[in-house]
Protein backbone atom coordinates (compact mmCIF):
# COMPACT_ATOMS: atom_id res chain seq x y z
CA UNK A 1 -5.05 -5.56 14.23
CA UNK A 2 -2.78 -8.47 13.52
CA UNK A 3 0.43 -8.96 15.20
CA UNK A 4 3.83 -9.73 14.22
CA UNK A 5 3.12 -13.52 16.30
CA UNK A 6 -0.35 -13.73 13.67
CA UNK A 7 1.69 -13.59 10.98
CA UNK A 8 4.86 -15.90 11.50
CA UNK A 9 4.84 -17.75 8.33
CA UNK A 10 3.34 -15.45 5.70
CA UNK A 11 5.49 -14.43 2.97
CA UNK A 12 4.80 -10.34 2.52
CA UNK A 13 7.67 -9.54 0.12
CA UNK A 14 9.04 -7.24 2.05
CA UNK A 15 9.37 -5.31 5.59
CA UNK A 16 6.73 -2.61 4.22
CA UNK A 17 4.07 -4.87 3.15
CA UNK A 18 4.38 -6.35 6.30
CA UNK A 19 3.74 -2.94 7.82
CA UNK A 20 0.52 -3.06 5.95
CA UNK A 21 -0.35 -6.74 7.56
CA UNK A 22 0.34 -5.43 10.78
CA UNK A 23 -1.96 -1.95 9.86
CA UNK A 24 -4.77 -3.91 9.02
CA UNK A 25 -4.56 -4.96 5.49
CA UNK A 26 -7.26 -7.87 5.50
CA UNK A 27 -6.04 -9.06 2.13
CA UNK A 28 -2.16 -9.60 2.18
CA UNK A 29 -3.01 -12.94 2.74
CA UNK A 30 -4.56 -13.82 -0.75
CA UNK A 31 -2.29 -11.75 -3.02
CA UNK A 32 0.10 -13.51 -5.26
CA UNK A 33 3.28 -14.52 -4.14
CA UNK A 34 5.62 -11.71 -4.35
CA UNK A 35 2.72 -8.94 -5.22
CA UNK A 36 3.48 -5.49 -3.66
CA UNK A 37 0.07 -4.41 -4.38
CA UNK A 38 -3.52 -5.86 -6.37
CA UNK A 39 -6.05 -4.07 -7.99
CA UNK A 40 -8.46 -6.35 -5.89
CA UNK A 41 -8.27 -9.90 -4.09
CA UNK A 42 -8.98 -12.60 -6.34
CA UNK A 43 -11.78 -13.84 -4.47
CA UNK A 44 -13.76 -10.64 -6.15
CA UNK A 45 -13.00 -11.90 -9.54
CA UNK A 46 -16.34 -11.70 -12.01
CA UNK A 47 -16.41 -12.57 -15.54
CA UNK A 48 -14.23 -10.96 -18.25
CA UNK A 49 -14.96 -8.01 -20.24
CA UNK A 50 -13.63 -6.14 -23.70
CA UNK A 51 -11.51 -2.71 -22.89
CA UNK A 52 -11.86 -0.63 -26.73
CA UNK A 53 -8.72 -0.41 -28.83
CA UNK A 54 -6.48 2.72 -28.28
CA UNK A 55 -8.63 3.59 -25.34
CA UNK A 56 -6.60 3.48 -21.58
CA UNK A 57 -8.01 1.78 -18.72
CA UNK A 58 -7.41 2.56 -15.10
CA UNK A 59 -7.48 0.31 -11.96
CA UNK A 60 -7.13 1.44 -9.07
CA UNK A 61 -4.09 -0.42 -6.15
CA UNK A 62 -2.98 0.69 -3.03
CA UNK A 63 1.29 1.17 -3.33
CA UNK A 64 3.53 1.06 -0.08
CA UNK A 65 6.03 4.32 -0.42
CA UNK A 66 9.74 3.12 -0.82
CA UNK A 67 8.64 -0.35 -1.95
CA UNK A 68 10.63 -0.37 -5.38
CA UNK A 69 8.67 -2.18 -7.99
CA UNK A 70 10.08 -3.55 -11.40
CA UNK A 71 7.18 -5.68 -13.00
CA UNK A 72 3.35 -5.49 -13.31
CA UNK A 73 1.29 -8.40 -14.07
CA UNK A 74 -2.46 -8.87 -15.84
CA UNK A 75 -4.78 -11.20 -16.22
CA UNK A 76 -6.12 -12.13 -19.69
CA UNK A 77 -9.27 -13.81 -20.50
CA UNK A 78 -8.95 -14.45 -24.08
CA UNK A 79 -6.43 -13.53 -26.54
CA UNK A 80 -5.87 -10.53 -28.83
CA UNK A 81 -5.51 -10.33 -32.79
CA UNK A 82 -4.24 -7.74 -34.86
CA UNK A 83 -2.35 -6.07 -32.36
CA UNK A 84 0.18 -2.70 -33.43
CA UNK A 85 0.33 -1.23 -29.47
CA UNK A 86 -0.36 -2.94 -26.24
CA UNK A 87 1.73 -2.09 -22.53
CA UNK A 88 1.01 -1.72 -18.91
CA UNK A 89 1.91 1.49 -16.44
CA UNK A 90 1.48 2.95 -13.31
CA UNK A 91 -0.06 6.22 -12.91
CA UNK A 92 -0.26 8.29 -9.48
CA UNK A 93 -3.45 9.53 -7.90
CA UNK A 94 -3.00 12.87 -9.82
CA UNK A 95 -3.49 10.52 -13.16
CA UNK A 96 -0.11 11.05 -14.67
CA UNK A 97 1.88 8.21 -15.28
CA UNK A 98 4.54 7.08 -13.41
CA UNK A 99 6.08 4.33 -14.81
CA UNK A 100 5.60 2.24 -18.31
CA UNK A 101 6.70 -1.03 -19.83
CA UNK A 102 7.70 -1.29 -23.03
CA UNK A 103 5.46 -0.81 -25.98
CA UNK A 104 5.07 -3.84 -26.81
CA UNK A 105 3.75 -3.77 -30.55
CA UNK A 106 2.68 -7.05 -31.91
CA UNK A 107 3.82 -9.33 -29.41
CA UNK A 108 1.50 -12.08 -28.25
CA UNK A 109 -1.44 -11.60 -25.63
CA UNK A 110 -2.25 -15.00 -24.93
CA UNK A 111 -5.68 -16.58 -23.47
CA UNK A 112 -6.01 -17.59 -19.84
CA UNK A 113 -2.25 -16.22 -18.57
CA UNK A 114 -1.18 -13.95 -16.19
CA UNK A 115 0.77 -11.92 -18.59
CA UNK A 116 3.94 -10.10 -16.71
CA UNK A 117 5.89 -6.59 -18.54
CA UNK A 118 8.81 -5.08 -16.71
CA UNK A 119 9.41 -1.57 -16.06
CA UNK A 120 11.39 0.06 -18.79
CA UNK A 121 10.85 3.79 -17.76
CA UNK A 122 9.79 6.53 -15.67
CA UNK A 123 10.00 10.22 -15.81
CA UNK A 124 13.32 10.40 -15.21
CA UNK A 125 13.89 7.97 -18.45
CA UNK A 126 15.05 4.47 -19.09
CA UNK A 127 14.56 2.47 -15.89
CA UNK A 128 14.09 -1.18 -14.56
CA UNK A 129 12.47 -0.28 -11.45
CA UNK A 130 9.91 2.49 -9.81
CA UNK A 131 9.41 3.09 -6.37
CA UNK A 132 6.69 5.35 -5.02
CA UNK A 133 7.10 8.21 -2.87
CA UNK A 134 3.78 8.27 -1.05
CA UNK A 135 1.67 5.04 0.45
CA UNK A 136 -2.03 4.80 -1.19
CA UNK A 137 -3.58 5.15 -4.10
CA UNK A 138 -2.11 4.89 -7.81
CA UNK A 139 -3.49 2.96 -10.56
CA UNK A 140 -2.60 0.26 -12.80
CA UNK A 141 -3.17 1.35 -16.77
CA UNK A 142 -3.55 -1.12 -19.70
CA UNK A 143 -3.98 -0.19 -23.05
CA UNK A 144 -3.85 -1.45 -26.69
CA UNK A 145 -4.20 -0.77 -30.24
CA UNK A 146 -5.94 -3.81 -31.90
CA UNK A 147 -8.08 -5.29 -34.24
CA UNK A 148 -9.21 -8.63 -32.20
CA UNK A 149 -9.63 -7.13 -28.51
CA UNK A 150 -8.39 -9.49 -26.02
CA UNK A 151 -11.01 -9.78 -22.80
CA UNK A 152 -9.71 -8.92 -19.38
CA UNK A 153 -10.49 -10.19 -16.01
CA UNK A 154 -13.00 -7.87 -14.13
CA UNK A 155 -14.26 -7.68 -10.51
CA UNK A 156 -17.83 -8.47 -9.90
CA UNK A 157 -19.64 -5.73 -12.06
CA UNK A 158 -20.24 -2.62 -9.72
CA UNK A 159 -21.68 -0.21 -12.78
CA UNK A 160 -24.77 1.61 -10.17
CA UNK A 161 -23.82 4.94 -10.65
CA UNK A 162 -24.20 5.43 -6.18
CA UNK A 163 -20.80 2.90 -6.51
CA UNK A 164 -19.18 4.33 -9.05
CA UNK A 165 -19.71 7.60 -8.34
CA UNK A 166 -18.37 7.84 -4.99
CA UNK A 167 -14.64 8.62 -4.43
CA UNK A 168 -11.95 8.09 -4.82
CA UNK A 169 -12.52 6.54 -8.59
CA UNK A 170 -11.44 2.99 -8.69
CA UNK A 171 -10.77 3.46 -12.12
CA UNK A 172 -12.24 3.09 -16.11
CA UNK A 173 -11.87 4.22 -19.05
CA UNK A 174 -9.80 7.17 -19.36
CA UNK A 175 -7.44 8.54 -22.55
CA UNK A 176 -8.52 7.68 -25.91
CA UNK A 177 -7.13 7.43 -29.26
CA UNK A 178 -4.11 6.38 -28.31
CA UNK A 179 -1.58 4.94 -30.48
CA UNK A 180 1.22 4.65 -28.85
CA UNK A 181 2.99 5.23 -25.04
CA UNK A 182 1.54 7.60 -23.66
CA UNK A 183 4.46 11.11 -22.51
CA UNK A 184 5.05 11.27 -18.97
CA UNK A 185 4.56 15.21 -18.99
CA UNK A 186 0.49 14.78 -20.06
CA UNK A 187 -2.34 13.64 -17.02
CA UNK A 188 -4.81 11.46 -18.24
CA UNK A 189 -8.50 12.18 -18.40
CA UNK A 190 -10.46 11.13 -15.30
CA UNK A 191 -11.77 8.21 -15.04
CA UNK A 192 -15.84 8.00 -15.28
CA UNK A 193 -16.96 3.96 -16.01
CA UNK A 194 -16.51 0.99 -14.17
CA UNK A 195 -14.62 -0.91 -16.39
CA UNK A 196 -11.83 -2.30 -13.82
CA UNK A 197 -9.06 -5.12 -14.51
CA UNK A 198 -6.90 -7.64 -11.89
CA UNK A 199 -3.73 -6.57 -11.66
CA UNK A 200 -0.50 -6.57 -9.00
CA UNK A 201 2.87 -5.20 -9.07
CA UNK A 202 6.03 -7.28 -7.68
């Protein structure tokens, strides 16, 4: 287990992710500056892969309760064309969500950025911020309505069934024909692939 000498001169972004340093977390040392939480480390980063329009995707990241959060961030591999819908959330273990960006409709989903939305509600309504009320998992969701898919970064491919079949799920392909933000009173359908994207919250 580190200790609190191990880790003079890291930068966790806050007293609680240094918690999770101190309990073990092997990764807080690769995680973008600022990042409250990562789908995976980069290191683990494959080739990128094509998420269908209108169809949400789920990634699994490990949230620190009473860490208040009020961006996430993904990573695009190539750019998207003919874009109506595209927006990023947060949705709890139970797979409803718990906080969304904006729709953002046809604005620009640039090649080769780390592409970052703000919070701009919750289930409570308009908000900048969410902060979780239990540590572990949630997931990151990404979705889009588009004619020109944009590809997203992936981890190595883990598609054997013994992997992905094991849980909890570390996400996939869940709602479809979407066309629009999704409400905050409907869970979304469980997640069954392997089709997982980077992401982390700040």
């Amino acid at each position: 287990m580190l200790t609190a000498a191990q880790t003079a001169g890291a930068s966790p972004a806050t007293a609680a992710s240094l918690a999770l340093a101190l309990a073990g977390d092997p990764y807080q040392w690769a995680a973008p500056a600022g990042s409250l939480g990562e789908t995976f480390p980069r290191w683990a980063l494959g080739n990128g892969w094509g998420p269908t329009s209108g169809v949400l995707n789920l990634s699994a990241v490990s949230l620190t309760a009473g860490e208040p959060i009020s961006e996430i961030t993904i990573a695009a591999a190539s750019s998207a064309s003919g874009q109506s819908h595209w927006w990023l959330g947060i949705w709890g273990q139970g797979l409803t969500p718990a906080a969304l960006s904006a729709d953002q409709l046809t604005a620009s989903f640039p090649a080769n950025q780390a592409i970052t939305l703000n919070i701009a509600s919750t289930g409570s309504g308009s908000a900048s911020a969410w902060t979780p009320t239990r540590t572990g998992l949630h997931y990151i969701g990404f979705a889009m309505v588009a004619s020109g898919m944009p590809n997203l970064i992936g981890p190595v491919s883990n598609s054997n069934v013994v992997i992905t079949g094991l849980n909890p799920s570390l996400g996939g392909a869940s709602t479809t024909g979407l066309t629009g933000l999704p409400g905050f009173g409907s869970a979304a359908i469980t997640p069954t692939t392997s089709q997982l994207f980077y992401a982390y919250v700040s």
